[in-house]
N, C-alpha and C. Protein backbone atom coordinates (compact mmCIF):
# COMPACT_ATOMS: atom_id res chain seq x y z
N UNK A 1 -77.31 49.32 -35.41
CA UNK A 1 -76.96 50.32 -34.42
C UNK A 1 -75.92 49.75 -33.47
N UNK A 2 -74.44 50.60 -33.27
CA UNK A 2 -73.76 50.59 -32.19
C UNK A 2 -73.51 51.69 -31.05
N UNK A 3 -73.49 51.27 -29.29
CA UNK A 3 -73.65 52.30 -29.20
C UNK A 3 -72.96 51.52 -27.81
N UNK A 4 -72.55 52.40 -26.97
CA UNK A 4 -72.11 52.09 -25.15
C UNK A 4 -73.38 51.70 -24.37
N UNK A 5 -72.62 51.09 -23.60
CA UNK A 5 -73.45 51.08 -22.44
C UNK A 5 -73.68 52.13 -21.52
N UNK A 6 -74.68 51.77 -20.76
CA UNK A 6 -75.36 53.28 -19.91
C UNK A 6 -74.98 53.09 -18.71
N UNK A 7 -73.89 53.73 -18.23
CA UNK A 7 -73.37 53.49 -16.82
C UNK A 7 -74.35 53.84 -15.92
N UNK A 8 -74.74 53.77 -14.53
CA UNK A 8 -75.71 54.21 -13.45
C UNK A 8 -74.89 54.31 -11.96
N UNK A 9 -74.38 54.61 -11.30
CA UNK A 9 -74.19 54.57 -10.02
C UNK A 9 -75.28 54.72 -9.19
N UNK A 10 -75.54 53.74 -8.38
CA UNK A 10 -76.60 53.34 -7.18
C UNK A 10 -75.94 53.49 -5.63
N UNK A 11 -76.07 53.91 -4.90
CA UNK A 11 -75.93 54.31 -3.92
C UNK A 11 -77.09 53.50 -3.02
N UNK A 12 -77.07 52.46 -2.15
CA UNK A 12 -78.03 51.30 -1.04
C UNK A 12 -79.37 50.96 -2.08
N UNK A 13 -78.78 50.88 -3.10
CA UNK A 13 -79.92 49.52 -4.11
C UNK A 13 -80.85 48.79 -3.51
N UNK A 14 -82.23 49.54 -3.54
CA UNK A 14 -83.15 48.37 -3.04
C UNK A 14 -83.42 48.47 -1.54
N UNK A 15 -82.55 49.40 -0.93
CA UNK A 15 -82.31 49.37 0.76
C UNK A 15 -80.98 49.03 1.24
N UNK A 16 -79.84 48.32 0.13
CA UNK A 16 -78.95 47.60 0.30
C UNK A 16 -78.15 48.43 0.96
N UNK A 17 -76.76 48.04 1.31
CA UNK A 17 -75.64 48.62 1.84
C UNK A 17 -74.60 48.95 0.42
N UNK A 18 -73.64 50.30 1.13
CA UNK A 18 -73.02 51.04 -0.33
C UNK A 18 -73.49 51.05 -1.99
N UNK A 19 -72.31 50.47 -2.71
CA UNK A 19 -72.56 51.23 -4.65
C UNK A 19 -72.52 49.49 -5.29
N UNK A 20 -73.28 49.89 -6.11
CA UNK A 20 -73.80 48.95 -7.50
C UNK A 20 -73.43 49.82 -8.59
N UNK A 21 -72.89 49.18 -9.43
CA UNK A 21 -72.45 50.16 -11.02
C UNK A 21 -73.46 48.95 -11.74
N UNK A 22 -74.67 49.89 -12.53
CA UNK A 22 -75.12 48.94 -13.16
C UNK A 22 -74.81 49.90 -14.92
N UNK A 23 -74.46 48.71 -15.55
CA UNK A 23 -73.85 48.71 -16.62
C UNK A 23 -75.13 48.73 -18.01
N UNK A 24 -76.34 49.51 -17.92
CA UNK A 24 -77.77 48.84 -18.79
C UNK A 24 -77.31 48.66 -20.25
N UNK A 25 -77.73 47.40 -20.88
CA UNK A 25 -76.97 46.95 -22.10
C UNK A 25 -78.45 47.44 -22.54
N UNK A 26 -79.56 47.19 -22.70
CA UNK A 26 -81.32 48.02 -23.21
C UNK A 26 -81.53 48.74 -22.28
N UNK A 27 -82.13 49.99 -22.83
CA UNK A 27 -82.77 51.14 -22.27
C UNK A 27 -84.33 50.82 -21.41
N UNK A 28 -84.96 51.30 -21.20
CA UNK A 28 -86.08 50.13 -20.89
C UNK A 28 -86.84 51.01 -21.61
N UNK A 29 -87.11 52.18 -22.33
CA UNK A 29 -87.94 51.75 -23.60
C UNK A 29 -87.72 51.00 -24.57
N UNK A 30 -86.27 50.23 -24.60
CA UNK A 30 -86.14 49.63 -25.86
C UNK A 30 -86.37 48.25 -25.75
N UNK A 31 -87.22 47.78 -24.43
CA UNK A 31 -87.90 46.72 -24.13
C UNK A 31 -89.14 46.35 -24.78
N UNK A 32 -90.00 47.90 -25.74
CA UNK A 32 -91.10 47.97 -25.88
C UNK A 32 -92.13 47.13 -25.43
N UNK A 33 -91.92 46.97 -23.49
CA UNK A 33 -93.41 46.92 -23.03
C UNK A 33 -93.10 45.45 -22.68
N UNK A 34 -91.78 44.85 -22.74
CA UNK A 34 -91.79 43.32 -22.48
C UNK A 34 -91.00 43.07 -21.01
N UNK A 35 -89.89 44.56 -20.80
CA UNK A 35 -89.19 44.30 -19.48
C UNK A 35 -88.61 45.39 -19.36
N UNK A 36 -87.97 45.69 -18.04
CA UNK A 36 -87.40 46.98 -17.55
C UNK A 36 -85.78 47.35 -17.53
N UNK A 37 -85.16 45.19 -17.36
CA UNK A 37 -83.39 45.91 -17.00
C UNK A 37 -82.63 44.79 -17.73
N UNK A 38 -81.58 45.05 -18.31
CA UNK A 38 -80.92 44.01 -18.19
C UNK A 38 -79.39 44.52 -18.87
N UNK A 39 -78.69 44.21 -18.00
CA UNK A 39 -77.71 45.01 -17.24
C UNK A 39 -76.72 44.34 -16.60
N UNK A 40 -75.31 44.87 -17.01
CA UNK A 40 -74.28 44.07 -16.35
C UNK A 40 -74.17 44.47 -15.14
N UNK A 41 -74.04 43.95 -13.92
CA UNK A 41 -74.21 45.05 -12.46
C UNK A 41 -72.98 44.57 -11.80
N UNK A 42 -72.64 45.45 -10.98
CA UNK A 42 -70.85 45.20 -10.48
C UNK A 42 -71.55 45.97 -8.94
N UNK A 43 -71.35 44.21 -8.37
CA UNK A 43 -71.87 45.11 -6.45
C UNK A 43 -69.90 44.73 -6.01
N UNK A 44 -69.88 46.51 -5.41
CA UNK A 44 -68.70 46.49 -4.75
C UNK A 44 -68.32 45.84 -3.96
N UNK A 45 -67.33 45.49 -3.25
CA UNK A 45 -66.97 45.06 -1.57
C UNK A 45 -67.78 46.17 -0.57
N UNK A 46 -68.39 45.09 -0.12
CA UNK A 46 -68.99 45.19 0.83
C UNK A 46 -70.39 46.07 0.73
N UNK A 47 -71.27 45.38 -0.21
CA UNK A 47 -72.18 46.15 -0.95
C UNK A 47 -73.29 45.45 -1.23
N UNK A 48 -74.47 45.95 -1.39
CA UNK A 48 -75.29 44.87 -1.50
C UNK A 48 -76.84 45.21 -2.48
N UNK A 49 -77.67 44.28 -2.88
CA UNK A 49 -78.62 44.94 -3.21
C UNK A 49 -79.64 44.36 -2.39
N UNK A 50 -80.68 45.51 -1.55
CA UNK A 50 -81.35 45.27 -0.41
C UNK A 50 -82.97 43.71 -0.99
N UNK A 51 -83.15 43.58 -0.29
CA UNK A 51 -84.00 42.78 -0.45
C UNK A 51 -85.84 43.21 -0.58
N UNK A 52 -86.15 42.34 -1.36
CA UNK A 52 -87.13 43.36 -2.79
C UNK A 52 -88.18 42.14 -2.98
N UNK A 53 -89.22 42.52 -3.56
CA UNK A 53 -90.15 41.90 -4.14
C UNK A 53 -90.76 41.85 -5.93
N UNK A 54 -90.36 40.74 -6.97
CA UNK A 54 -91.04 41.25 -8.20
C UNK A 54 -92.40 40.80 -8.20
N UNK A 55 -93.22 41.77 -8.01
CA UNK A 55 -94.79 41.38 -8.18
C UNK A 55 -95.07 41.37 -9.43
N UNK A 56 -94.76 41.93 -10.75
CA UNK A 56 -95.21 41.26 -12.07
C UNK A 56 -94.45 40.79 -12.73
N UNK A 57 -93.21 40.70 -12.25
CA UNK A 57 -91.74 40.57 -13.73
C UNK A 57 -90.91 38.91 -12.83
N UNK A 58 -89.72 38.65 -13.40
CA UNK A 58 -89.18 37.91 -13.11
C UNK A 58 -87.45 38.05 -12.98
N UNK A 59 -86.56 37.87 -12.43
CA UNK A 59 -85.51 38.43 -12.11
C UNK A 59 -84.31 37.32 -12.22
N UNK A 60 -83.31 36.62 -13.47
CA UNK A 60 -82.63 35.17 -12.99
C UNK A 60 -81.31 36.96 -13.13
N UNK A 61 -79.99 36.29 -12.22
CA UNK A 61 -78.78 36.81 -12.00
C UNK A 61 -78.06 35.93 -12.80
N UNK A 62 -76.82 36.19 -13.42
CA UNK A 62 -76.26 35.09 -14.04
C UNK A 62 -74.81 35.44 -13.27
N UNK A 63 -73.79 35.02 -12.19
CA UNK A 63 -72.46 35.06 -11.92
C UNK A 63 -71.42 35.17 -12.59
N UNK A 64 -70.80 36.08 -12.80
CA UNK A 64 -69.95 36.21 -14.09
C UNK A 64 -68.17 36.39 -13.15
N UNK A 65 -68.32 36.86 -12.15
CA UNK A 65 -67.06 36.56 -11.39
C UNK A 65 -67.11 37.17 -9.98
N UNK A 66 -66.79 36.74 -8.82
CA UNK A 66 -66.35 36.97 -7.24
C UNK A 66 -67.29 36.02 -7.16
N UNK A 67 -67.87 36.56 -6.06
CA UNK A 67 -68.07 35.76 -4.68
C UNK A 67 -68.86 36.83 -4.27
N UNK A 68 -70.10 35.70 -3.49
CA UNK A 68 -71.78 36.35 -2.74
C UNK A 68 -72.54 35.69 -2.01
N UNK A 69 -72.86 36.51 -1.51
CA UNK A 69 -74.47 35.27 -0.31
C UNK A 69 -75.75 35.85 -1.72
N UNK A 70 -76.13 34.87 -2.00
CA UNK A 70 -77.70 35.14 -2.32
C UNK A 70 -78.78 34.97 -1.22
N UNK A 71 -79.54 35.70 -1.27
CA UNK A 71 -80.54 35.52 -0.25
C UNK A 71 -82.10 35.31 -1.08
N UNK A 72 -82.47 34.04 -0.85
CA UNK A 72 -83.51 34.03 -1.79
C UNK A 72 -85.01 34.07 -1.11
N UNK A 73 -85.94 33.75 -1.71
CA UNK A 73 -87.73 34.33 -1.37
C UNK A 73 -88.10 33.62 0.19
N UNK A 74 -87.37 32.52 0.45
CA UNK A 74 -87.24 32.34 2.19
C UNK A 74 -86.75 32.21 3.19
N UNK A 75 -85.60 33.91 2.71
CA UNK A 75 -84.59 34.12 3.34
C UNK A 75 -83.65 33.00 3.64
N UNK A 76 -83.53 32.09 2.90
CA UNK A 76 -81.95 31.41 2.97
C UNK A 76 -81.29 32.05 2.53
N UNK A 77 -80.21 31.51 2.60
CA UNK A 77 -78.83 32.17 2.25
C UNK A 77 -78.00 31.14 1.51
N UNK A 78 -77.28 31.78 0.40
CA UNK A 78 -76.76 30.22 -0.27
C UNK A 78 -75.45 31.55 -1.09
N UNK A 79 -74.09 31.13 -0.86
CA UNK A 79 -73.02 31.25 -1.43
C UNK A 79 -73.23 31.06 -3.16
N UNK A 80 -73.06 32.11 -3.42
CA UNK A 80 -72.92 32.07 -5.26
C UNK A 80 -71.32 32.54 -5.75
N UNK A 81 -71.09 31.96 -6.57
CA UNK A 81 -70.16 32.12 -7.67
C UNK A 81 -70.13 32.27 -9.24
N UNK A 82 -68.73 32.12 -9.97
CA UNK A 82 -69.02 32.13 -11.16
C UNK A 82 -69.47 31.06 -11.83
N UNK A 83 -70.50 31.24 -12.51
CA UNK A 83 -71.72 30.10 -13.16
C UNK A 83 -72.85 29.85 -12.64
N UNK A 84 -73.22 30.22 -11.63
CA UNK A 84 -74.18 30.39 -10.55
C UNK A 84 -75.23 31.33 -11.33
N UNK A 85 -76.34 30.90 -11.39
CA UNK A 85 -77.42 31.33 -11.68
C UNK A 85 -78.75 31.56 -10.67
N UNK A 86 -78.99 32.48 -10.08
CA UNK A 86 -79.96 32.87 -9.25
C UNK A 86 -81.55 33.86 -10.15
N UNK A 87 -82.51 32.90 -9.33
CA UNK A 87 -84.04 33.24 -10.07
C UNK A 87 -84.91 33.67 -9.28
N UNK A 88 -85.10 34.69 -9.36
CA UNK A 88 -86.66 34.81 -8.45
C UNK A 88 -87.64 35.44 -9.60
N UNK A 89 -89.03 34.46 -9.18
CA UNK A 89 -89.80 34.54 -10.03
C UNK A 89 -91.04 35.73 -9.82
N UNK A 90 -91.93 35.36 -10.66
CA UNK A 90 -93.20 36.34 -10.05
C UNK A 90 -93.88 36.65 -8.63
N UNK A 91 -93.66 37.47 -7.68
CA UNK A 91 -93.81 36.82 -6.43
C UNK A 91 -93.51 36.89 -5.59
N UNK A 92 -91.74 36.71 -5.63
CA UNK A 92 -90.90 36.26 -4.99
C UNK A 92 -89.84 37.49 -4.76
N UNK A 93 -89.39 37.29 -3.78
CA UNK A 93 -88.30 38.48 -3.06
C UNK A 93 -86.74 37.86 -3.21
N UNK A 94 -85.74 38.79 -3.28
CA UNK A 94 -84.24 38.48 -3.00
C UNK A 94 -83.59 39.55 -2.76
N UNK A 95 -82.53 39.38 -2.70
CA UNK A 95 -81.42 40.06 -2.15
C UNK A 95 -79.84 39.57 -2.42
N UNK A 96 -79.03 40.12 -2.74
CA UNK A 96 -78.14 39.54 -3.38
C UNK A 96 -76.33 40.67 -2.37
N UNK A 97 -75.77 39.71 -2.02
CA UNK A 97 -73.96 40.65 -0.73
C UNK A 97 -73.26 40.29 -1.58
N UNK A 98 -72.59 41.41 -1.06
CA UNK A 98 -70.82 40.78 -1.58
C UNK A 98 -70.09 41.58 -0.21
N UNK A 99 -69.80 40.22 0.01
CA UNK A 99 -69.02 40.44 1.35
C UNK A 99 -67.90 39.88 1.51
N UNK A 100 -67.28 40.56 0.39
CA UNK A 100 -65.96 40.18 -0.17
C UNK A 100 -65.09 41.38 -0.01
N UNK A 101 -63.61 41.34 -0.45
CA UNK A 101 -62.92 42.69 -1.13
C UNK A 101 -62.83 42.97 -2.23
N UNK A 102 -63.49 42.22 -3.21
CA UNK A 102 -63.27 41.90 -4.71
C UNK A 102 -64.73 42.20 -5.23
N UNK A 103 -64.91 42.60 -6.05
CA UNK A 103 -66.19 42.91 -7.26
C UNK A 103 -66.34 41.90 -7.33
N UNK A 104 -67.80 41.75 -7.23
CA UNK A 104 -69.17 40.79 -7.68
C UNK A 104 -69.79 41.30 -8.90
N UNK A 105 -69.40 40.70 -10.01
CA UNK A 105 -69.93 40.93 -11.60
C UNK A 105 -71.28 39.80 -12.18
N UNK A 106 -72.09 40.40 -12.21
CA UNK A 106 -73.17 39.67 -12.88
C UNK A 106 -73.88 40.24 -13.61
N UNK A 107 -74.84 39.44 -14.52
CA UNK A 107 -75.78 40.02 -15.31
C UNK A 107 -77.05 40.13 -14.95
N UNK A 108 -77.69 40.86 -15.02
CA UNK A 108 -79.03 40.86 -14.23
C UNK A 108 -79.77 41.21 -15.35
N UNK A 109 -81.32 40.58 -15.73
CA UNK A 109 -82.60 40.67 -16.57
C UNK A 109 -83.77 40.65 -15.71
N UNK A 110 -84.41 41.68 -15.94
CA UNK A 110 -85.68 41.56 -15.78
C UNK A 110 -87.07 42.04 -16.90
N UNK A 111 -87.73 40.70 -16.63
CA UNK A 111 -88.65 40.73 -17.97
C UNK A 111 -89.86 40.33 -17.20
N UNK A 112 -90.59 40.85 -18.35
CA UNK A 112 -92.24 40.46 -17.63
C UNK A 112 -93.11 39.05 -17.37
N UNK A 113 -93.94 39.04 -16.88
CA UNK A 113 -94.16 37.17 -16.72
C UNK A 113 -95.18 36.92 -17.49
C-alpha cells in the first residue's frame, strides 16, 4: 500500500500559542492498539505546543530542522536543534516553542509503555 500523508492543522496545540501542521505518516487505527501519533509536525514561527502530560504512552521528538526551546518534565528549558532528540516518558510533561521566524520540523511518535 501507497498512500499521502494526512495533513491536520492545529490551532494552540495542547494550550500552545498559534498553528502546528501535523503531517500523520499512521492513522492511529493503524497502530492496532500499540500507539496514537507519529507524525511529521511543522510548529510555525512563533508557535508552540502547550505543555502536557503522557500518563500511559511515551513521546521522543526527533529535530529535523530550525530552532526551539524544549521545555521538559521540570520545566527547564534547553535550546534544540537539528539532531536533537527530546523524550518524555510515562509520566512526564513537555512542551516544545519555536520562537523563531523559520519552521521548526520534527518528527513526533507516540507509543504505548
Amino acid at each position: 500500500m501507497v498512500r499521502k500523508t494526512i495533513k491536520r492543522v492545529v490551532e494552540n496545540a495542547r494550550g500552545g500559542a498559534g498553528t502546528v501542521e501535523f503531517y500523520d505518516i499512521l492513522a492511529p487505527e493503524e497502530f492496532n492498539g500499540h500507539g496514537r501519533l507519529y507524525a511529521k509536525t511543522v510548529i510555525k514561527p512563533h508557535s508552540s505546543i502547550g505543555f502536557h502530560v503522557h500518563e500511559a504512552d511515551t513521546e521522543p521528538y526527533y529535530i529535523l530542522e530550525g530552532h526551539g526551546v524544549f521545555v521538559d518534565n521540570d520545566k527547564s528549558r534547553t535550546e534544540v536543534g537539528p539532531g536533537d532528540v527530546c523524550v518524555s516518558e510515562v509520566g512526564q510533561g513537555h512542551a516544545i516553542e519555536n520562537n523563531t521566524d523559520e519552521d521548526l520540523v520534527m518528527m513526533a511518535l507516540v507509543y504505548n509503555a
